[in-house]
C-alpha atoms as a PDB file:
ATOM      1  CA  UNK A   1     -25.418  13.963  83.726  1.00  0.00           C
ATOM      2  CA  UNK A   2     -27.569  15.114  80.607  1.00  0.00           C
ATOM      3  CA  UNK A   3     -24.939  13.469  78.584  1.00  0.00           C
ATOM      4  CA  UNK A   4     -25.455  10.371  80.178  1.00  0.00           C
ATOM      5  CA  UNK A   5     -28.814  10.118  79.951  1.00  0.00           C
ATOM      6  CA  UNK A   6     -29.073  10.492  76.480  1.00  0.00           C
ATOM      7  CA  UNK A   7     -26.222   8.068  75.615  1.00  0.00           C
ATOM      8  CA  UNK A   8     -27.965   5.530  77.818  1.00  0.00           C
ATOM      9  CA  UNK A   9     -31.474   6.112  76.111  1.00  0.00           C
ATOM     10  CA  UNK A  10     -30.009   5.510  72.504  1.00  0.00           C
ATOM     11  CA  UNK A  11     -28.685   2.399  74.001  1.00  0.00           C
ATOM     12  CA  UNK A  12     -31.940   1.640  74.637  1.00  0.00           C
ATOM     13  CA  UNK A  13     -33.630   2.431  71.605  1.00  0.00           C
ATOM     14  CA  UNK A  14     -30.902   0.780  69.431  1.00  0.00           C
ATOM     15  CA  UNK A  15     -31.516  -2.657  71.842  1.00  0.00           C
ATOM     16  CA  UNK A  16     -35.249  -2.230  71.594  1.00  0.00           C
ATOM     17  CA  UNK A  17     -34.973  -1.652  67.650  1.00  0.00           C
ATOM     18  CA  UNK A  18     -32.645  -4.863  67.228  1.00  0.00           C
ATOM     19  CA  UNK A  19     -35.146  -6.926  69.351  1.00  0.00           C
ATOM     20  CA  UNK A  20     -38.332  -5.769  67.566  1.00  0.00           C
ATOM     21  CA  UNK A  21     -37.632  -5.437  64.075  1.00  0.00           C
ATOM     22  CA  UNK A  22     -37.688  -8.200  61.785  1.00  0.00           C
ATOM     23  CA  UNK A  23     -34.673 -10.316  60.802  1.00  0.00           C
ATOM     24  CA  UNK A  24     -34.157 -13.306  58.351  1.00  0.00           C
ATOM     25  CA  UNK A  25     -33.585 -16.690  60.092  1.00  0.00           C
ATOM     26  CA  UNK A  26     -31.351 -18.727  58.899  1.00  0.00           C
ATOM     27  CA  UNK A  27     -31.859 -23.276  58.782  1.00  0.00           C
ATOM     28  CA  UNK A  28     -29.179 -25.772  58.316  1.00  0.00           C
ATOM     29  CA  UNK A  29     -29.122 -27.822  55.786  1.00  0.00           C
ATOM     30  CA  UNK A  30     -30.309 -31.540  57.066  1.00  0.00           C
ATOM     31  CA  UNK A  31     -27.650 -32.523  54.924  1.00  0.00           C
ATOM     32  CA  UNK A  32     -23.087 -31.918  55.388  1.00  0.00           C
ATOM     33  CA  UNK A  33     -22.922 -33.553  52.432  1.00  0.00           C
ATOM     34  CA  UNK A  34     -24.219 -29.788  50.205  1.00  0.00           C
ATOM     35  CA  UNK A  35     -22.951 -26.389  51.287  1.00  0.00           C
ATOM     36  CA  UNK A  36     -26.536 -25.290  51.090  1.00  0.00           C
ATOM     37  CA  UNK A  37     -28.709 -23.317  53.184  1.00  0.00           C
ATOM     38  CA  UNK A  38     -32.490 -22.034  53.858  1.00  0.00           C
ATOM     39  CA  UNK A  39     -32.952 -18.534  55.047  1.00  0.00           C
ATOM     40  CA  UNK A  40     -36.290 -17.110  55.630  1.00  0.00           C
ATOM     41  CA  UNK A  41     -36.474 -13.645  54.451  1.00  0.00           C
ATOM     42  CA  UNK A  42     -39.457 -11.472  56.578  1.00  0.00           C
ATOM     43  CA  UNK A  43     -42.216 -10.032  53.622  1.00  0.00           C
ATOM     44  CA  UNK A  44     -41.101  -7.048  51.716  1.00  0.00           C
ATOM     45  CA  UNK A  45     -37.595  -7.717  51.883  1.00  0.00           C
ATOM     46  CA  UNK A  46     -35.750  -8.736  48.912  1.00  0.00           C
ATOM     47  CA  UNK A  47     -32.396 -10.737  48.119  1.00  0.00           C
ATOM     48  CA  UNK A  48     -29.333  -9.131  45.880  1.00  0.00           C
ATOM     49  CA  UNK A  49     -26.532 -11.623  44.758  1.00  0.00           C
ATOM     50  CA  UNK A  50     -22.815 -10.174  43.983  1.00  0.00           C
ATOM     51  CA  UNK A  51     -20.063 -12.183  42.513  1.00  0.00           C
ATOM     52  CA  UNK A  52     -16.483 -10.701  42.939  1.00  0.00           C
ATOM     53  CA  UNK A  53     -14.904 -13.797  40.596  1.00  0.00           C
ATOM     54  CA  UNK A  54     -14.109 -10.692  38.099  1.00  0.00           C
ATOM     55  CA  UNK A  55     -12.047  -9.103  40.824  1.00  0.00           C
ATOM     56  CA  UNK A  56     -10.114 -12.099  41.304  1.00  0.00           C
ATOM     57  CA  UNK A  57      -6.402 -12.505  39.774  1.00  0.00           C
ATOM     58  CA  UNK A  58      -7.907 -16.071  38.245  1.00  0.00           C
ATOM     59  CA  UNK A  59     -11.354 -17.423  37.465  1.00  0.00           C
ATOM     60  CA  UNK A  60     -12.429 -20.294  39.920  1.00  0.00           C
ATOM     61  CA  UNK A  61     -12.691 -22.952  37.228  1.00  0.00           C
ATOM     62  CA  UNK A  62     -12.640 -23.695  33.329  1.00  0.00           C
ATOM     63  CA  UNK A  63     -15.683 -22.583  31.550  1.00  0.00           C
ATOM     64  CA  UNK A  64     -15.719 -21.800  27.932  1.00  0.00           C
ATOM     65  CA  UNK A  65     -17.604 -22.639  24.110  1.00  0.00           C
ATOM     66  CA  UNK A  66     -15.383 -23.039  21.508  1.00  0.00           C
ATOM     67  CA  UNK A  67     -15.901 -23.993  18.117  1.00  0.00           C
ATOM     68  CA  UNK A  68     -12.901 -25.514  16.169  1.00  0.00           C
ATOM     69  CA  UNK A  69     -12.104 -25.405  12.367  1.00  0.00           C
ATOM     70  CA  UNK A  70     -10.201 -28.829  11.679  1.00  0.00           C
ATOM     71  CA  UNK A  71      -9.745 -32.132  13.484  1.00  0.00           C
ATOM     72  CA  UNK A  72      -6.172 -31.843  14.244  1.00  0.00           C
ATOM     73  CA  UNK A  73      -7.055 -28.490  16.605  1.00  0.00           C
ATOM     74  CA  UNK A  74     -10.252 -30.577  17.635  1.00  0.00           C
ATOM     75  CA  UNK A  75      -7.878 -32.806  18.859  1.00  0.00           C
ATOM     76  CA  UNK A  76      -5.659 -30.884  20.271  1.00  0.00           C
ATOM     77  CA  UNK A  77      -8.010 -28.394  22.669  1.00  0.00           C
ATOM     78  CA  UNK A  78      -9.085 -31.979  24.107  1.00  0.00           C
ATOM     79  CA  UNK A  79      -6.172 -33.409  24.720  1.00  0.00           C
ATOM     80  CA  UNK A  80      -5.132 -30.145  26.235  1.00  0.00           C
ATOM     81  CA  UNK A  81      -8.212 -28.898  28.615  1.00  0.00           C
ATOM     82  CA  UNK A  82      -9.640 -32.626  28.982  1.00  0.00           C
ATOM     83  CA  UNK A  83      -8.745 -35.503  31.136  1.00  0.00           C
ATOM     84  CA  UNK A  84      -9.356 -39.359  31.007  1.00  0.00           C
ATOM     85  CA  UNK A  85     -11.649 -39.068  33.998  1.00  0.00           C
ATOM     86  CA  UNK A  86     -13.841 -36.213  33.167  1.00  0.00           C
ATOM     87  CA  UNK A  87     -14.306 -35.212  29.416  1.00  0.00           C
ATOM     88  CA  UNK A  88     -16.276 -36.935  26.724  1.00  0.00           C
ATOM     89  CA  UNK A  89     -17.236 -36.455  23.303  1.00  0.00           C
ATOM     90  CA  UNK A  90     -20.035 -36.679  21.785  1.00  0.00           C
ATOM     91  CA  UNK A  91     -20.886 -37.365  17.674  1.00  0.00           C
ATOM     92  CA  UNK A  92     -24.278 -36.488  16.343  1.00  0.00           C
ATOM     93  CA  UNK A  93     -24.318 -37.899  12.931  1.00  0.00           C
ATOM     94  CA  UNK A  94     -27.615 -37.991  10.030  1.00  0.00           C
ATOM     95  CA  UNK A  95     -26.049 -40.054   7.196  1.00  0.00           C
ATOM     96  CA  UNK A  96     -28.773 -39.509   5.079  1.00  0.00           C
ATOM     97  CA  UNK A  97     -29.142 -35.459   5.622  1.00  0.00           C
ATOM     98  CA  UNK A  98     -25.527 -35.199   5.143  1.00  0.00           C
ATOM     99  CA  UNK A  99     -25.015 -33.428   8.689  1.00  0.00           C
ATOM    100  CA  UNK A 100     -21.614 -34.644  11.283  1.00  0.00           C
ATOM    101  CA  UNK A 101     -21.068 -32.562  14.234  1.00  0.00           C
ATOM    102  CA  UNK A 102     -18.642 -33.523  17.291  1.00  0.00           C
ATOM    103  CA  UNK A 103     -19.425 -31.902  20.843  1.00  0.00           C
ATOM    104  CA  UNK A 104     -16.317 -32.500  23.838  1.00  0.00           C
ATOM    105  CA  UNK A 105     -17.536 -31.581  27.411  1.00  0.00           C
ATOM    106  CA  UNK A 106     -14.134 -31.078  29.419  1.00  0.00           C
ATOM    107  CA  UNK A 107     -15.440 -30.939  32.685  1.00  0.00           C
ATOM    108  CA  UNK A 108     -18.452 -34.091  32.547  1.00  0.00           C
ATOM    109  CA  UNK A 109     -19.796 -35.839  35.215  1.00  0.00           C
ATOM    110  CA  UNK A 110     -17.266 -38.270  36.522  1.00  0.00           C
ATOM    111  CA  UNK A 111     -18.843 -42.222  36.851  1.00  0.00           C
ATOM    112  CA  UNK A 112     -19.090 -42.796  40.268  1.00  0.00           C
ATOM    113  CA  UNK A 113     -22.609 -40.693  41.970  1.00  0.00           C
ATOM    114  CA  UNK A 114     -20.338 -38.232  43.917  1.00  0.00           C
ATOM    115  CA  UNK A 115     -18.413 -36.825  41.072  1.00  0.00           C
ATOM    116  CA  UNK A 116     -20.837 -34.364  39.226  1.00  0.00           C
ATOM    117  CA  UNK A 117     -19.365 -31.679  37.318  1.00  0.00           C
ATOM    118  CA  UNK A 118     -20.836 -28.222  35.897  1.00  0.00           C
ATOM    119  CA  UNK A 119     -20.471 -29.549  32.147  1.00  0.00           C
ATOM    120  CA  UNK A 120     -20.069 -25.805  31.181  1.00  0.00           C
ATOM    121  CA  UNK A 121     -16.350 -26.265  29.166  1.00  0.00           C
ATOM    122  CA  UNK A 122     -17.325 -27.224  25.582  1.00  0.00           C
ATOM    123  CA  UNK A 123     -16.147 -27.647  22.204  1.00  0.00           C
ATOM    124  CA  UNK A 124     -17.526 -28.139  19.050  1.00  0.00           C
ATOM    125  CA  UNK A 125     -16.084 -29.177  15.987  1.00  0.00           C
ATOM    126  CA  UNK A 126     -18.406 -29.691  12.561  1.00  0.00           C
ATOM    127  CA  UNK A 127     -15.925 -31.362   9.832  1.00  0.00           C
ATOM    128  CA  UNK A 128     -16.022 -29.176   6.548  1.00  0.00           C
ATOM    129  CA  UNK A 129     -17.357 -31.513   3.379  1.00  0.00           C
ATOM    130  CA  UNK A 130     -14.470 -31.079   0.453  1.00  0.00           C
ATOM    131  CA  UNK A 131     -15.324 -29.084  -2.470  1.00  0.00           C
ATOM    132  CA  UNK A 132     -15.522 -32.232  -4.721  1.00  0.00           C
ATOM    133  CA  UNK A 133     -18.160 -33.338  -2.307  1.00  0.00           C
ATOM    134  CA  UNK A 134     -20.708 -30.285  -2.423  1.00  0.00           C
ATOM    135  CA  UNK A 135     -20.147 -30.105  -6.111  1.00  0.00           C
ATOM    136  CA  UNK A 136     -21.966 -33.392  -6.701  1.00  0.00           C
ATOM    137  CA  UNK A 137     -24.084 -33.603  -4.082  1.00  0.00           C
ATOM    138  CA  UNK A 138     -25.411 -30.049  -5.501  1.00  0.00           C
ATOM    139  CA  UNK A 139     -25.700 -31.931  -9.245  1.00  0.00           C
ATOM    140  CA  UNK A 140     -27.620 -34.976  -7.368  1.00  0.00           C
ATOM    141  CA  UNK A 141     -30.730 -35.237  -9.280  1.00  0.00           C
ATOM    142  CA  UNK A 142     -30.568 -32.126 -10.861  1.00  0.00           C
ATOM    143  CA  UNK A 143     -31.608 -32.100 -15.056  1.00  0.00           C
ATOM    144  CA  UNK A 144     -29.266 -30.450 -17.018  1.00  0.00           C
ATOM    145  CA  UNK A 145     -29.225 -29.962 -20.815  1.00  0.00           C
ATOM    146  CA  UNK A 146     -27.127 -31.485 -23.237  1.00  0.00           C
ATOM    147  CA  UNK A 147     -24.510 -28.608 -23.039  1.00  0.00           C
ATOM    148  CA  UNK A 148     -24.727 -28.282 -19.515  1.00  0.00           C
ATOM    149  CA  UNK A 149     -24.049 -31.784 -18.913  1.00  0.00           C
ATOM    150  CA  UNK A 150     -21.413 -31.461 -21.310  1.00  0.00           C
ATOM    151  CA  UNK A 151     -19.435 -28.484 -19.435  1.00  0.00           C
ATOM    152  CA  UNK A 152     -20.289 -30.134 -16.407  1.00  0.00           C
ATOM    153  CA  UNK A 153     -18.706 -33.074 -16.530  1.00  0.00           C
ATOM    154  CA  UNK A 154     -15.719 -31.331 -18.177  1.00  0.00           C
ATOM    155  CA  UNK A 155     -15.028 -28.895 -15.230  1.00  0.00           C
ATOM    156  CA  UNK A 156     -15.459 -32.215 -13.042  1.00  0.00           C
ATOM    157  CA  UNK A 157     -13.899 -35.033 -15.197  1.00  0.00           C
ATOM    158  CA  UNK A 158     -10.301 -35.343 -12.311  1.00  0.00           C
ATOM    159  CA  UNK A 159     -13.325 -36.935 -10.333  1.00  0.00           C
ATOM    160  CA  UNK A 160     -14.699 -39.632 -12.229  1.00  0.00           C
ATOM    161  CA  UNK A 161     -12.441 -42.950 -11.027  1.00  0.00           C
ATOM    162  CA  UNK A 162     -12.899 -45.163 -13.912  1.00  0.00           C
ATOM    163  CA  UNK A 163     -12.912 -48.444 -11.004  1.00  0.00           C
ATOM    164  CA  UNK A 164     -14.199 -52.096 -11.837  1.00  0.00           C
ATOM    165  CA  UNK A 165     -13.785 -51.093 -15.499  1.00  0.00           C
ATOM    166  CA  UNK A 166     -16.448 -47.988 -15.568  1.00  0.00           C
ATOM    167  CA  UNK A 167     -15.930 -45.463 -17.683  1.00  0.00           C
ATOM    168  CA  UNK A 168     -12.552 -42.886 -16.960  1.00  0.00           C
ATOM    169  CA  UNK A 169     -12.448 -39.499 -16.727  1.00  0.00           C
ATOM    170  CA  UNK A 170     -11.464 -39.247 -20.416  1.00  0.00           C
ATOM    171  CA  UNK A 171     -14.275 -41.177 -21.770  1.00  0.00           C
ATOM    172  CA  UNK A 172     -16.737 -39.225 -20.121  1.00  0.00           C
ATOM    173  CA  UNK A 173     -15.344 -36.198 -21.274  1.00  0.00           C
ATOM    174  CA  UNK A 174     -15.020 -37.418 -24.833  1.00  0.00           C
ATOM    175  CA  UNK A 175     -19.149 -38.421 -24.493  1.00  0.00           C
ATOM    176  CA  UNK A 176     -19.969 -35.264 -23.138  1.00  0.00           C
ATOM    177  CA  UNK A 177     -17.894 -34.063 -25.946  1.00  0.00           C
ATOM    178  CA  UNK A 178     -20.010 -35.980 -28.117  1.00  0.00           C
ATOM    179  CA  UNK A 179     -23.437 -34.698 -26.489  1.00  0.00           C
ATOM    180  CA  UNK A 180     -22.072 -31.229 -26.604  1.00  0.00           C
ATOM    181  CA  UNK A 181     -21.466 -31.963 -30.613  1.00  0.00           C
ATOM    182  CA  UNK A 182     -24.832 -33.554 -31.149  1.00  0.00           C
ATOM    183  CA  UNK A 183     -26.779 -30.653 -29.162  1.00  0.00           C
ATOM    184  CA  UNK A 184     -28.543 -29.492 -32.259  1.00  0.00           C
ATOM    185  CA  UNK A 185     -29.087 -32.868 -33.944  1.00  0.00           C
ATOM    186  CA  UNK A 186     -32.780 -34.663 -33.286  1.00  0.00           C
ATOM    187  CA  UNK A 187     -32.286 -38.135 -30.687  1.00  0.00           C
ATOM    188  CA  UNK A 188     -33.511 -41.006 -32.898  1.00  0.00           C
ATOM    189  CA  UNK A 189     -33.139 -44.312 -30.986  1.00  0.00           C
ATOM    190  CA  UNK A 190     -30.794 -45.796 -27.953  1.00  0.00           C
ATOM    191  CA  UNK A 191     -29.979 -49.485 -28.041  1.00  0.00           C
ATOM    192  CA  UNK A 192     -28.294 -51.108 -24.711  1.00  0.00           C
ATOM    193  CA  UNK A 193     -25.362 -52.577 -25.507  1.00  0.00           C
ATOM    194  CA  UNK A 194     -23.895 -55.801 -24.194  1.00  0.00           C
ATOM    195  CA  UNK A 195     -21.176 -54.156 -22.290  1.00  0.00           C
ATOM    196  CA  UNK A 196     -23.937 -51.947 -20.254  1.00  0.00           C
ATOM    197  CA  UNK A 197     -23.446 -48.794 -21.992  1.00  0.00           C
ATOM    198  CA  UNK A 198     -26.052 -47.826 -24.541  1.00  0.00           C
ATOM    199  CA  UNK A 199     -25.302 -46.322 -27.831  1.00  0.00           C
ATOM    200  CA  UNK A 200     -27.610 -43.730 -29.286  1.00  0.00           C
ATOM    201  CA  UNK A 201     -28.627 -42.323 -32.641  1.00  0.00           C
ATOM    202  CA  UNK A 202     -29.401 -38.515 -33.932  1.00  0.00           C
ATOM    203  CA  UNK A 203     -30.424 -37.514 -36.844  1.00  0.00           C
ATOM    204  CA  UNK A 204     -30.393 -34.005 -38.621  1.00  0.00           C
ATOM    205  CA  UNK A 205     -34.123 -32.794 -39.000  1.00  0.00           C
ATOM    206  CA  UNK A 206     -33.524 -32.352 -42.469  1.00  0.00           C
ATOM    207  CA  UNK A 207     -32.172 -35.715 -42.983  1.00  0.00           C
ATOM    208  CA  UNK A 208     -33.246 -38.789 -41.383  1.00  0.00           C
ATOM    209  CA  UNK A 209     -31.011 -40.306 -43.544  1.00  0.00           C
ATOM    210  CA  UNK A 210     -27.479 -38.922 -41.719  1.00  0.00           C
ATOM    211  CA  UNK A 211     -27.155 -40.915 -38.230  1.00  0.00           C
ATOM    212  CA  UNK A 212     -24.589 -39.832 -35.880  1.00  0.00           C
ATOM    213  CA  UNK A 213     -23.945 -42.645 -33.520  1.00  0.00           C
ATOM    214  CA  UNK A 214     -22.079 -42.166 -30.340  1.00  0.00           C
ATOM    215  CA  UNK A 215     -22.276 -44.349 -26.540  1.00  0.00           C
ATOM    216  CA  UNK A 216     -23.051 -43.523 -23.317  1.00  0.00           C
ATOM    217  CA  UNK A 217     -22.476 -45.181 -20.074  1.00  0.00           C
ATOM    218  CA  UNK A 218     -25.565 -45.650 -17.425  1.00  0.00           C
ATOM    219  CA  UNK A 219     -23.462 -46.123 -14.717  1.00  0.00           C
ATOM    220  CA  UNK A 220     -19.885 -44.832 -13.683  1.00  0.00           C
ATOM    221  CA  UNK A 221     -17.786 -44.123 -10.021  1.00  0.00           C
ATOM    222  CA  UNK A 222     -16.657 -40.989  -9.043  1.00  0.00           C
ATOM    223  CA  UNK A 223     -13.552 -41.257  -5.693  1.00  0.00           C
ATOM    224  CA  UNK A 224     -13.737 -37.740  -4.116  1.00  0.00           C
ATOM    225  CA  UNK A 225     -13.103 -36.646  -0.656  1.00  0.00           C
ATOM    226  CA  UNK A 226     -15.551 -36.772   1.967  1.00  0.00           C
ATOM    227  CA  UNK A 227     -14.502 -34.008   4.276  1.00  0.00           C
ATOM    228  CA  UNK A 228     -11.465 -31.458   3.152  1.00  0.00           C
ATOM    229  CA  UNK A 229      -7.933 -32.312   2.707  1.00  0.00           C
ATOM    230  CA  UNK A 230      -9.220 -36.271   3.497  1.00  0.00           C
ATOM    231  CA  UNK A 231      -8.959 -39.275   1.356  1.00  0.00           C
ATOM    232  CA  UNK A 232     -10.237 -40.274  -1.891  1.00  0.00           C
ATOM    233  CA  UNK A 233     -14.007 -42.826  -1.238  1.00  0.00           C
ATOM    234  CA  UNK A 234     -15.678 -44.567  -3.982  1.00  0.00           C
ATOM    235  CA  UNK A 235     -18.997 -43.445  -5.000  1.00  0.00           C
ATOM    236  CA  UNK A 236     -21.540 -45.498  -7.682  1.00  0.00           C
ATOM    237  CA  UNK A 237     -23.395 -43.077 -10.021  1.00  0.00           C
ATOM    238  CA  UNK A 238     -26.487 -43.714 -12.237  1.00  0.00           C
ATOM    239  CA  UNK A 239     -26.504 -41.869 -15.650  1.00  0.00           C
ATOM    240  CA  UNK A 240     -30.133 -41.032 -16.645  1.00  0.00           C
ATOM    241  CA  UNK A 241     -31.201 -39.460 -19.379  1.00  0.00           C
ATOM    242  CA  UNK A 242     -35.140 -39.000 -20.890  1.00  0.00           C
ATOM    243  CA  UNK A 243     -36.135 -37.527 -24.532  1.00  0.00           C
ATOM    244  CA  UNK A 244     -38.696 -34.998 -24.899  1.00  0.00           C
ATOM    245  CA  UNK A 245     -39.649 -33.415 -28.088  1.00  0.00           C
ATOM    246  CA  UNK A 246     -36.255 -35.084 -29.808  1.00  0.00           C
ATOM    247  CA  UNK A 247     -34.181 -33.471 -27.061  1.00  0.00           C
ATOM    248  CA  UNK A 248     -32.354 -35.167 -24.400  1.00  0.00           C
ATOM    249  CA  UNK A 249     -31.953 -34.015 -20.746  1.00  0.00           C
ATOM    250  CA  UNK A 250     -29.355 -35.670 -18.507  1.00  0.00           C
ATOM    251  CA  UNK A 251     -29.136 -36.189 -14.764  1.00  0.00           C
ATOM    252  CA  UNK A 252     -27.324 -38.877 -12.352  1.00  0.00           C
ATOM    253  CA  UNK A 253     -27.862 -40.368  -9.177  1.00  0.00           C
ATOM    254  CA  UNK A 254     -25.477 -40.792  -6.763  1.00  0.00           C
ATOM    255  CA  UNK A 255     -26.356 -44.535  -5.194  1.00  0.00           C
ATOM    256  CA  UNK A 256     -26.117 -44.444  -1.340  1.00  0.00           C
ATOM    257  CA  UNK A 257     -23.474 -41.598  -0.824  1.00  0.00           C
ATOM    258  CA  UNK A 258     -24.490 -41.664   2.525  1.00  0.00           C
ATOM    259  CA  UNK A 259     -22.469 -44.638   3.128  1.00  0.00           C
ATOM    260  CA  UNK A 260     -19.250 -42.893   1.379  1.00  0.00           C
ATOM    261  CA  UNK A 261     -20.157 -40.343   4.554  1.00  0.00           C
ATOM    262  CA  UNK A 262     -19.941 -42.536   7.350  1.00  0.00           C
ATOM    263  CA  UNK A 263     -16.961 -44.723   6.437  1.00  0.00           C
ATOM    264  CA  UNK A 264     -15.411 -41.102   6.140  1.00  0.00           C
ATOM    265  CA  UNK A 265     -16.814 -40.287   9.545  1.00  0.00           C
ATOM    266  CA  UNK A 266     -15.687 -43.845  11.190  1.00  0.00           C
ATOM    267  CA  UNK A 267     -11.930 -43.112  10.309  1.00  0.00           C
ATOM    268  CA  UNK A 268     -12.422 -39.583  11.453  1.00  0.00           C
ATOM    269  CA  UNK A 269     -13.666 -40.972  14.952  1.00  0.00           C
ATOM    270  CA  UNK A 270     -11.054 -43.604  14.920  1.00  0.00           C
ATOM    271  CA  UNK A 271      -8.448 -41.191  15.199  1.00  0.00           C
ATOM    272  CA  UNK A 272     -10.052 -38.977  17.560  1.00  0.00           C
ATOM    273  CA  UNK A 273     -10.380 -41.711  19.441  1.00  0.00           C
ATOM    274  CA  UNK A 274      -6.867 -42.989  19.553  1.00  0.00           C
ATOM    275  CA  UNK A 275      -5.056 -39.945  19.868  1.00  0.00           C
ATOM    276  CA  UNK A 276      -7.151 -38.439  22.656  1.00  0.00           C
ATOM    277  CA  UNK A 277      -8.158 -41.862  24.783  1.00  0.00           C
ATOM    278  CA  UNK A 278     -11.793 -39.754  25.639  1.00  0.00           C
ATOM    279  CA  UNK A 279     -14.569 -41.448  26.494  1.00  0.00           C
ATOM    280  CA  UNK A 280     -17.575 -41.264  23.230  1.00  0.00           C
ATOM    281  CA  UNK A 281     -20.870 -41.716  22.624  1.00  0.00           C
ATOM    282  CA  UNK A 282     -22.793 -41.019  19.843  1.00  0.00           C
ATOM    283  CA  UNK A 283     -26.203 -38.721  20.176  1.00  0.00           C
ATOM    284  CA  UNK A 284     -26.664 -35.771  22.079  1.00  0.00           C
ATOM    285  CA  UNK A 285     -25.609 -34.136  25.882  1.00  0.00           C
ATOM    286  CA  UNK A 286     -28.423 -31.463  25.306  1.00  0.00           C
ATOM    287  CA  UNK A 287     -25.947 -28.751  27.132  1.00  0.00           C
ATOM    288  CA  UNK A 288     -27.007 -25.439  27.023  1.00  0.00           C
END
């Protein structure tokens, strides 16, 4: 009878306990259309999420970053991971800074207002400028000496195209040749020639009398790769030169490379474009 009792007074307590104490309530969403919901938590109590996704023998869905080397790979991981409907790529190009960088979001919002999508699979791809490139881009501007002007345009002469009857390769090489030969004569006088090159005069400092005479060309081409392992653009270069103290420092000018850039980019898109069918844009998806 004891027994009783005290089984049917912990009955009690435990109804009175589950009647008094403080639960959350839980609202519908006013909405079927989102598998959301409102619970109201009583004060003091706090909330603890746990994801078993780890646990599982697969991940739910696709997520990843990537960052790929060459265009062909580029090309590849989209046409692998992406599909017509959902992935897009993205170009973010400055021209004028020199700067191309591709972004593909596999898993984008689809067109229509019901298909959103977590936009959490990407890849990036930023297209490596040749070596050809960096090396005169690096020069741009820059003064050099008569020697160093000399060895530079040595090491690069392969470069120089010699197009619309500019100066070649060789006959760069043979003026810096000429410079490098002249280095410890004093510059005299340049006269512009009719052909648009300009021959100059040096003279030994001990004899004003002995005139060495050689030409140099204001303006030549270079045709060197954009981006690595891709074709050959045209590129118009200024020759400059200024005389201080009867020396002569040399620097070019490369005339609107930026333009060699993009029609490099274009065909680069063109490609992508064809091979992979993916919707572009160019600008930004700001994904985190």
């Amino acid at each position: 009878m004891k027994d009783n009792t005290t089984q049917q007074s912990s009955e009690n307590l435990a109804e009175t306990l589950a009647r008094e104490m403080k639960k959350p309530e839980v609202l519908d969403s006013a909405s079927s259309a989102f598998a959301t919901r409102t619970i109201l938590l009583p004060p003091g109590w706090t909330s603890e999420y746990q994801d078993d996704e780890g646990d599982l023998p697969a991940p739910r869905r696709k997520t990843a970053t990537v960052r790929l080397d060459d265009v062909n790979s580029f090309i590849d991981y989209v046409k692998r991971h992406g599909s017509l409907a959902r992935a897009s790529i993205w170009c973010e190009a400055n021209y004028a800074k020199g700067s191309v960088e591709l972004i593909a979001i596999l898993n984008d919002h689809g067109e229509e207002e019901s298909e959103p999508a977590w936009r959490d699979h990407k890849a990036f791809f930023r297209p490596a400028l040749s070596e050809e490139w960096n090396r005169w881009i690096g020069g741009n501007k820059k003064q050099f000496s008569q020697a160093e002007f000399a060895a530079f345009i040595e090491d690069n002469m392969g470069d120089v195209a010699g197009a619309d009857g500019s100066a070649t390769g060789a006959q760069m090489l043979d003026m810096a040749l000429q410079f490098e030969a002249n280095q410890d004569m004093r510059f005299k006088s340049a006269i512009r020639l009719q052909n648009g090159g300009v021959q100059m005069s040096f003279v030994h400092d001990d004899d004003d009398a002995t005139l060495a005479k050689m030409q140099m060309f204001d303006r030549f081409n270079l045709g060197i790769p954009v981006f690595w392992n891709d074709a050959a653009y045209k590129i118009d270069v200024r020759l400059r030169y200024r005389v201080r103290e009867g020396k002569l420092t040399f620097w070019y000018e490369l005339l609107r490379h930026d333009k060699a850039l993009e029609a490099a980019t274009k065909e680069m898109l063109d490609s992508i474009r064809k091979q992979t069918g993916t919707t572009f844009f160019f600008g930004k998806p700001f994904v985190s």
